[in-house]
C-alpha atoms as a PDB file:
ATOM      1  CA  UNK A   1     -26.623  24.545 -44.252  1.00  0.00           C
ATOM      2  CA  UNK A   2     -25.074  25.945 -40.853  1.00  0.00           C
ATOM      3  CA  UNK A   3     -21.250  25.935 -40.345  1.00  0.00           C
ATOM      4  CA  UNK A   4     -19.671  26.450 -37.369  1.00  0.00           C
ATOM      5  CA  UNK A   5     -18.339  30.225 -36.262  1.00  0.00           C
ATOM      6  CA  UNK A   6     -16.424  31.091 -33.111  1.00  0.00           C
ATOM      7  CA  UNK A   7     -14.217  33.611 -31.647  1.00  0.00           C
ATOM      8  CA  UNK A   8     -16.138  36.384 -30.979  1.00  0.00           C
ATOM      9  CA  UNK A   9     -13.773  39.155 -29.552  1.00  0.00           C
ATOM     10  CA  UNK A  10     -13.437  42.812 -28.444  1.00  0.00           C
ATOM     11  CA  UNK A  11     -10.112  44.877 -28.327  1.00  0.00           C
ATOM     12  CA  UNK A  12     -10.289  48.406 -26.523  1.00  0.00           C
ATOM     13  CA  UNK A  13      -9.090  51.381 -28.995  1.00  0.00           C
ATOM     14  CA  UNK A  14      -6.014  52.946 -27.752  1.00  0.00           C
ATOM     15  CA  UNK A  15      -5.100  55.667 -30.528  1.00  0.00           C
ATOM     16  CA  UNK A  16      -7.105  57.031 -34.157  1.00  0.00           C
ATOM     17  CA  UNK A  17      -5.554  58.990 -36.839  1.00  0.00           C
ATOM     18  CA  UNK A  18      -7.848  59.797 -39.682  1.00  0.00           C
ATOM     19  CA  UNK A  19      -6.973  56.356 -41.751  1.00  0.00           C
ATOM     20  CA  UNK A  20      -6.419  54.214 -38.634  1.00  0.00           C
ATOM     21  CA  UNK A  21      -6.995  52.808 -35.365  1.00  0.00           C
ATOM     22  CA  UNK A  22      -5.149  50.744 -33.223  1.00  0.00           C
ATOM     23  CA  UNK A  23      -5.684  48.862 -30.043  1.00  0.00           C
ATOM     24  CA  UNK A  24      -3.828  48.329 -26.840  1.00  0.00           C
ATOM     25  CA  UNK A  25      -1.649  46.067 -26.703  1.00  0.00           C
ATOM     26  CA  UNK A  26      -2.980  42.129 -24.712  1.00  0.00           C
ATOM     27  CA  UNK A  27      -6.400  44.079 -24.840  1.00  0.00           C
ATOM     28  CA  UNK A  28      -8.700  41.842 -26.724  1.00  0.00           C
ATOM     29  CA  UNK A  29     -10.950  39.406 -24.688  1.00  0.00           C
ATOM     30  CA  UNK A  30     -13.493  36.785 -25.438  1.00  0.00           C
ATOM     31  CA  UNK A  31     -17.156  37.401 -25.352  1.00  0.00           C
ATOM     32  CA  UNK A  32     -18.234  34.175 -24.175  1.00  0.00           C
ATOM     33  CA  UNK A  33     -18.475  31.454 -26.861  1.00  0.00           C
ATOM     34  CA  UNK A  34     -20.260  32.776 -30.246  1.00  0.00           C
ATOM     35  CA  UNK A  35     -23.950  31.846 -30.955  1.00  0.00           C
ATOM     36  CA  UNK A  36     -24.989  34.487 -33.239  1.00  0.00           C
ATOM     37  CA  UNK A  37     -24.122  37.396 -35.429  1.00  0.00           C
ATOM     38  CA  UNK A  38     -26.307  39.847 -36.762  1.00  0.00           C
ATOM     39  CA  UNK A  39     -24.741  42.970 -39.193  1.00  0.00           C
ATOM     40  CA  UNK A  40     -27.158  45.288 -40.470  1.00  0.00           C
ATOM     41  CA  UNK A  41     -25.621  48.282 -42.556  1.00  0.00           C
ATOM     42  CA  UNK A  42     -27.952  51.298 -42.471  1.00  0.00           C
ATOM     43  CA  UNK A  43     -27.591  53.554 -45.581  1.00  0.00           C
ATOM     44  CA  UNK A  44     -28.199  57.616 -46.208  1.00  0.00           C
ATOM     45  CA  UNK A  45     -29.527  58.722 -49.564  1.00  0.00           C
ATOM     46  CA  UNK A  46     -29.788  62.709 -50.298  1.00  0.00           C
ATOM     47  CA  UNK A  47     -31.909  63.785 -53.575  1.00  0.00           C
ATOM     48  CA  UNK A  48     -30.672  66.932 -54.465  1.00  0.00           C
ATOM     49  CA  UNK A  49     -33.790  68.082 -57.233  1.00  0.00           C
ATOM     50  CA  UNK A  50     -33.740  70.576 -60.079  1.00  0.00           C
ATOM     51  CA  UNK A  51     -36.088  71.563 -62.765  1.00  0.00           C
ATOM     52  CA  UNK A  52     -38.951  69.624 -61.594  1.00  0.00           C
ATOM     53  CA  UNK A  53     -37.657  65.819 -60.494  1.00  0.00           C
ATOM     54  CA  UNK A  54     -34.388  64.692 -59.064  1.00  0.00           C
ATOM     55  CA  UNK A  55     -31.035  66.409 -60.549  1.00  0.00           C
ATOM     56  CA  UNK A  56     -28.561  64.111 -58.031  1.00  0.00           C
ATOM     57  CA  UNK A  57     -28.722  61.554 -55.422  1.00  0.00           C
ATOM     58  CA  UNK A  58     -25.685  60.385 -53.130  1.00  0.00           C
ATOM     59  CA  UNK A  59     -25.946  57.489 -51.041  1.00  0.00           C
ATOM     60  CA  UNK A  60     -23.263  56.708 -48.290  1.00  0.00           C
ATOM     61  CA  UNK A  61     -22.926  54.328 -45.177  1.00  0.00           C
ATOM     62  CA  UNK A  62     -24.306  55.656 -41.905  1.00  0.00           C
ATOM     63  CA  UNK A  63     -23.544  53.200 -39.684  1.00  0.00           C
ATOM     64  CA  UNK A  64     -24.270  50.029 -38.472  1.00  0.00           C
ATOM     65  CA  UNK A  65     -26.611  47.670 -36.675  1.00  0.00           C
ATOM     66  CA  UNK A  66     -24.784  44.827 -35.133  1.00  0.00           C
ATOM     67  CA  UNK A  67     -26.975  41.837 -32.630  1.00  0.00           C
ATOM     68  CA  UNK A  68     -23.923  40.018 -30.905  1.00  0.00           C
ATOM     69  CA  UNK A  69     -25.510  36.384 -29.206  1.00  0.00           C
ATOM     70  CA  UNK A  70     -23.358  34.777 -26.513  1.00  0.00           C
ATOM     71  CA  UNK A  71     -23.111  32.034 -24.287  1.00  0.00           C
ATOM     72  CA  UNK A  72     -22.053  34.969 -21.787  1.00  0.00           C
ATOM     73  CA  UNK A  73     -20.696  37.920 -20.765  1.00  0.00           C
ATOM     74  CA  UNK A  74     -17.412  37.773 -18.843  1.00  0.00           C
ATOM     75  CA  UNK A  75     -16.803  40.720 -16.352  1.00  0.00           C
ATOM     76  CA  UNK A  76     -13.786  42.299 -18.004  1.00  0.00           C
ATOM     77  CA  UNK A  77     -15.878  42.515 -21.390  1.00  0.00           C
ATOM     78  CA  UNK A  78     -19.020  44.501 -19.280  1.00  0.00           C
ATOM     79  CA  UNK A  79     -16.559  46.824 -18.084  1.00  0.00           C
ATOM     80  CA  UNK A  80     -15.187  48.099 -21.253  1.00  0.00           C
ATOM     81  CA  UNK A  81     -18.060  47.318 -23.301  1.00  0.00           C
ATOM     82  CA  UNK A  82     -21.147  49.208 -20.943  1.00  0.00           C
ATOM     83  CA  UNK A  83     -18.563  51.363 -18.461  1.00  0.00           C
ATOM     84  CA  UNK A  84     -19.665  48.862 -15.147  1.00  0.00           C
ATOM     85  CA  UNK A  85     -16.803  48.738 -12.412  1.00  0.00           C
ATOM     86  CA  UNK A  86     -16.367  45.263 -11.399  1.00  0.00           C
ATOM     87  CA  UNK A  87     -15.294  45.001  -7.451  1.00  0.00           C
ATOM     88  CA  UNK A  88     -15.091  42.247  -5.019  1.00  0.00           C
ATOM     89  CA  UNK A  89     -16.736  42.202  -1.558  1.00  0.00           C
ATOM     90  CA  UNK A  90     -15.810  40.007   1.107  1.00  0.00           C
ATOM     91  CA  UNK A  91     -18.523  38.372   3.480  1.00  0.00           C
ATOM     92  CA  UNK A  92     -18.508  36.621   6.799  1.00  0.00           C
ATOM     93  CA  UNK A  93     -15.843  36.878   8.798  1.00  0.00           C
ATOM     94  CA  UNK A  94     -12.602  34.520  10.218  1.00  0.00           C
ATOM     95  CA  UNK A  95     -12.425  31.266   8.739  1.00  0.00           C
ATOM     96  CA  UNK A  96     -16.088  31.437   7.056  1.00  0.00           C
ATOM     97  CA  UNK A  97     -14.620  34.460   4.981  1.00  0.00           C
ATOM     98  CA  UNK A  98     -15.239  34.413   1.281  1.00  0.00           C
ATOM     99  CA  UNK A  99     -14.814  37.091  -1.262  1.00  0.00           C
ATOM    100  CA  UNK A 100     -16.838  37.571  -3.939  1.00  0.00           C
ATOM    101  CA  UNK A 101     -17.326  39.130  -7.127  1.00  0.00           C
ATOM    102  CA  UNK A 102     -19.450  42.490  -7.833  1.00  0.00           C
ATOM    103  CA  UNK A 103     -21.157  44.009 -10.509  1.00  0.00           C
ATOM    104  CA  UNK A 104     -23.063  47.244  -9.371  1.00  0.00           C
ATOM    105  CA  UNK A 105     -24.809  49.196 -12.137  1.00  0.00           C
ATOM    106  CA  UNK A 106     -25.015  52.884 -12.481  1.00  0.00           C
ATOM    107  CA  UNK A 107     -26.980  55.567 -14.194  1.00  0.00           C
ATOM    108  CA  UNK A 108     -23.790  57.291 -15.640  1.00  0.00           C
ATOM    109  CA  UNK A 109     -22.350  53.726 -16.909  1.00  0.00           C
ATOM    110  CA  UNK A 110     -21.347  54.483 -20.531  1.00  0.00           C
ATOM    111  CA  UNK A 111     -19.013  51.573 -22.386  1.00  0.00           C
ATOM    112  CA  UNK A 112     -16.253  52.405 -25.092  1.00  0.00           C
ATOM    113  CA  UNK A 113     -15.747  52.035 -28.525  1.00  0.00           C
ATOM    114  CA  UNK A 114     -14.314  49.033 -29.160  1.00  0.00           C
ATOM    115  CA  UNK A 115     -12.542  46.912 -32.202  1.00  0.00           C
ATOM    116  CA  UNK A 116     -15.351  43.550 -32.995  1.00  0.00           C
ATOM    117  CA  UNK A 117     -14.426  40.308 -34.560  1.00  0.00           C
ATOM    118  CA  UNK A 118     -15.314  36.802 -35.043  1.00  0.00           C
ATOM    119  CA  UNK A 119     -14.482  34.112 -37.687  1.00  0.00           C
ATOM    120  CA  UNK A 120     -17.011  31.856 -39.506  1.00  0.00           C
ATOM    121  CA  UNK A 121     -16.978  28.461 -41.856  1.00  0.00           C
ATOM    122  CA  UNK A 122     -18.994  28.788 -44.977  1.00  0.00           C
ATOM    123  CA  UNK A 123     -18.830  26.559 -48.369  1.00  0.00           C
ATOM    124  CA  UNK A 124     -17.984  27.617 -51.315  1.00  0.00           C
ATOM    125  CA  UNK A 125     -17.262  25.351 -54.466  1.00  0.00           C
ATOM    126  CA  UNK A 126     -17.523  22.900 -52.471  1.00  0.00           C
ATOM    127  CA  UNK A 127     -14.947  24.153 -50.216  1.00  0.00           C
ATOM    128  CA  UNK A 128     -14.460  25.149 -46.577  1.00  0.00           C
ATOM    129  CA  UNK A 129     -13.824  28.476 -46.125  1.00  0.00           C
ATOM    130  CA  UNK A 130     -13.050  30.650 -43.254  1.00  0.00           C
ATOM    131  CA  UNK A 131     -14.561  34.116 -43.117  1.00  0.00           C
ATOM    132  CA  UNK A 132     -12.715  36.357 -40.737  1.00  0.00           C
ATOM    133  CA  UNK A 133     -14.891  39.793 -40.058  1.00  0.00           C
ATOM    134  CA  UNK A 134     -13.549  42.673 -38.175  1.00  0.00           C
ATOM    135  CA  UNK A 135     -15.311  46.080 -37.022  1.00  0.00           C
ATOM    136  CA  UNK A 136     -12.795  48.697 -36.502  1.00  0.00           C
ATOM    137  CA  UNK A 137     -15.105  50.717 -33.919  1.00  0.00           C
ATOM    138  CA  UNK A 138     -18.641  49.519 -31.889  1.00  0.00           C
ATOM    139  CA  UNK A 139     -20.667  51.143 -29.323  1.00  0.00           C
ATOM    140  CA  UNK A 140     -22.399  48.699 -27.208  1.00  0.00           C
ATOM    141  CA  UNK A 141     -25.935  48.642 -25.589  1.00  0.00           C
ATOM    142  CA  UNK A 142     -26.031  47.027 -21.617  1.00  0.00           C
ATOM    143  CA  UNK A 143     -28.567  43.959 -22.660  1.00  0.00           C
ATOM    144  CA  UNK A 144     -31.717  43.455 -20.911  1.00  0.00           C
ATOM    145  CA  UNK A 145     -31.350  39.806 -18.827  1.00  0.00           C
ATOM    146  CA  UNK A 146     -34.297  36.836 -19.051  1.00  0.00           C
ATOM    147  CA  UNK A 147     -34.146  34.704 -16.218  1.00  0.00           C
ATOM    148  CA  UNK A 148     -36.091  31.432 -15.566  1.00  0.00           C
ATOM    149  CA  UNK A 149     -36.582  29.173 -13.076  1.00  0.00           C
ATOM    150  CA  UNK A 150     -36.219  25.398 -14.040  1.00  0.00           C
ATOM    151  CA  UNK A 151     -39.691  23.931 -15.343  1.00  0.00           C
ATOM    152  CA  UNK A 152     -39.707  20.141 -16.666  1.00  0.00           C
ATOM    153  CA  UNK A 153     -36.619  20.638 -18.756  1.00  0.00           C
ATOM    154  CA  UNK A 154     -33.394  23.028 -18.715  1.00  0.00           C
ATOM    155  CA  UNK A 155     -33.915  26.212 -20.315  1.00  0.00           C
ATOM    156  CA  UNK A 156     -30.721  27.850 -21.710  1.00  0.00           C
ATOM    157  CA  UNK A 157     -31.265  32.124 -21.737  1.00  0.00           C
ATOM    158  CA  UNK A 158     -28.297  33.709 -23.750  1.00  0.00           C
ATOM    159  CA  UNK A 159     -27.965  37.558 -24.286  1.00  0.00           C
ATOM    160  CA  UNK A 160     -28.100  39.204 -26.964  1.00  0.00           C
ATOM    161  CA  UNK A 161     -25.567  42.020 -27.704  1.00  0.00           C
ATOM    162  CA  UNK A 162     -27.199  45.334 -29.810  1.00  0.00           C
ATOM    163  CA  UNK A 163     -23.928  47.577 -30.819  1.00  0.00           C
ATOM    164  CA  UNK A 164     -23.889  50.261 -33.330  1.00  0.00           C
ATOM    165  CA  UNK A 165     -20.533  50.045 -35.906  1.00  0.00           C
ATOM    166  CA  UNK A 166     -19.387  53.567 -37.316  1.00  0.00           C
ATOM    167  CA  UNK A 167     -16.393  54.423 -39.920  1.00  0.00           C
ATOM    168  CA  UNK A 168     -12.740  55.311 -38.738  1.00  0.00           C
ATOM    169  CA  UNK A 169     -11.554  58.533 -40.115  1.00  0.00           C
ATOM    170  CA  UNK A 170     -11.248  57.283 -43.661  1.00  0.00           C
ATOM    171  CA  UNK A 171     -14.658  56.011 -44.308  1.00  0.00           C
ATOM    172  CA  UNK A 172     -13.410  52.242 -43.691  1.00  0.00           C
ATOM    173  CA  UNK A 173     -15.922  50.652 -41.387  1.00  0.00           C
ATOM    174  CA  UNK A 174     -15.303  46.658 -41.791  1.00  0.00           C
ATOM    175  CA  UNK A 175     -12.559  44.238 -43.176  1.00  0.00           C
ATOM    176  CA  UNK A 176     -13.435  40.839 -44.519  1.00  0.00           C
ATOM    177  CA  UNK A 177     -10.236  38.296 -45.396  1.00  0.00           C
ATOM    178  CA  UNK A 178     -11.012  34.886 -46.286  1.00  0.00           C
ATOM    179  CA  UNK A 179      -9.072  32.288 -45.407  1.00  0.00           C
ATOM    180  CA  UNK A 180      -8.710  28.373 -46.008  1.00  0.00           C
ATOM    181  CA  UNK A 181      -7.734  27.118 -42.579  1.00  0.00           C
ATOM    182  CA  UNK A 182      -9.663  27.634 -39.660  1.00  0.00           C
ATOM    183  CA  UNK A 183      -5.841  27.826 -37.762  1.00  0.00           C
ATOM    184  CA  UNK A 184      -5.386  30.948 -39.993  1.00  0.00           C
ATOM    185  CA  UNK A 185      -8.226  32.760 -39.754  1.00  0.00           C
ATOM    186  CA  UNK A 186      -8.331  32.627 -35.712  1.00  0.00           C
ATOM    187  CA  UNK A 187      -4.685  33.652 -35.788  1.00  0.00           C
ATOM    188  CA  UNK A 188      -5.441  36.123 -37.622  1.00  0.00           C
ATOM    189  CA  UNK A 189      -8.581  37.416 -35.629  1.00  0.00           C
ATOM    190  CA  UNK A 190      -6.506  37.235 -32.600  1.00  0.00           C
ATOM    191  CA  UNK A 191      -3.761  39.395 -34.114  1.00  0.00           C
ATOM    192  CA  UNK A 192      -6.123  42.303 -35.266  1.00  0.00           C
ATOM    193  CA  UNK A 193      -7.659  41.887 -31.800  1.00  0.00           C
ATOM    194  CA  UNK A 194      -3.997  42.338 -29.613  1.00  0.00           C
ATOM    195  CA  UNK A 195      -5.581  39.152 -27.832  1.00  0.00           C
ATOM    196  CA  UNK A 196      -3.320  37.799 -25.648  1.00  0.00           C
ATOM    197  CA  UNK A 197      -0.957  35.099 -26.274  1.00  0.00           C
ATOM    198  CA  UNK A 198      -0.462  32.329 -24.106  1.00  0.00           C
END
């Protein structure tokens, strides 16, 4: 059964101690409207071997794969998330003038780290249940962009995010809450992300 999940936000760092991180202030922003989620937690395992076979073996987390799936990608979120400079250029002249928006890509463009969220409906027991999950610290990929020209019925091309999710200074790499209103949750989301309030 699918339930509905939406809010999918970013929230640019501003400090990091070694057990925190916090984020500026009216920094979190909208990634376009949430179509998929993908969180893939790679593992490291060292054997440490003695007197012929294995004596110890540690795993810990590495890091994270996350897929993000959008509707879109708003300007403000390409600028912190891949490092591209959004500008505006204005064309013809007098009354014909219009300005509009530009994205120009570069060779140097390199993103932030950035605080990840989103909130999603599950059952359990029978009961709704609002799952609110928060990455304290992503590196995005640019996507690659799939365009196509209208055939005998609309085509809708989303992108799809890649991002790798590492541990803050304390080995903490991603909260879970749960919570029974969806009200709550998104509050909630929108708190840990310093979105803005209205």
């Amino acid at each position: 059964m699918q339930y509905k999940a939406c809010l999918p936000l970013i929230s640019e760092i501003d400090a990091e101690t070694s057990s925190s991180i916090t984020y500026k202030t009216n920094s979190g922003k909208a990634v376009g409207k949430l179509v998929t989620v993908k969180e893939t937690p790679n593992r490291e395992t060292v054997t440490e071997y003695g007197d012929d076979g294995k004596a110890e073996e540690v795993s810990y987390f590495k890091d994270a794969d996350i897929e993000l799936g959008t509707t879109f990608i708003p300007r403000g979120c390409e600028q912190l998330m891949f490092g591209v400079t959004p500008t505006t250029e204005t064309e013809g002249t007098g009354n014909d003038a219009v300005t509009i928006p530009v994205l120009t890509d570069k060779e140097d463009d390199d993103g932030q780290y950035t605080g990840f969220g989103f909130v999603w409906a599950g059952m359990e027991n029978g009961t709704k249940v609002f799952h609110l999950h928060w990455l304290y610290k992503v590196k995005w990929e640019m996507p690659g962009n799939e365009f196509e020209t209208k055939g005998q019925s609309i085509s809708f091309k989303k992108p799809t995010i890649k991002g790798k999710a590492i541990a803050r200074g304390d080995g903490e790499w991603r909260v879970r809450k749960e919570y029974t209103t969806a009200a709550a949750a998104i509050a909630a989301l929108k708190a840990l992300a310093q979105f803005p309030s209205a």
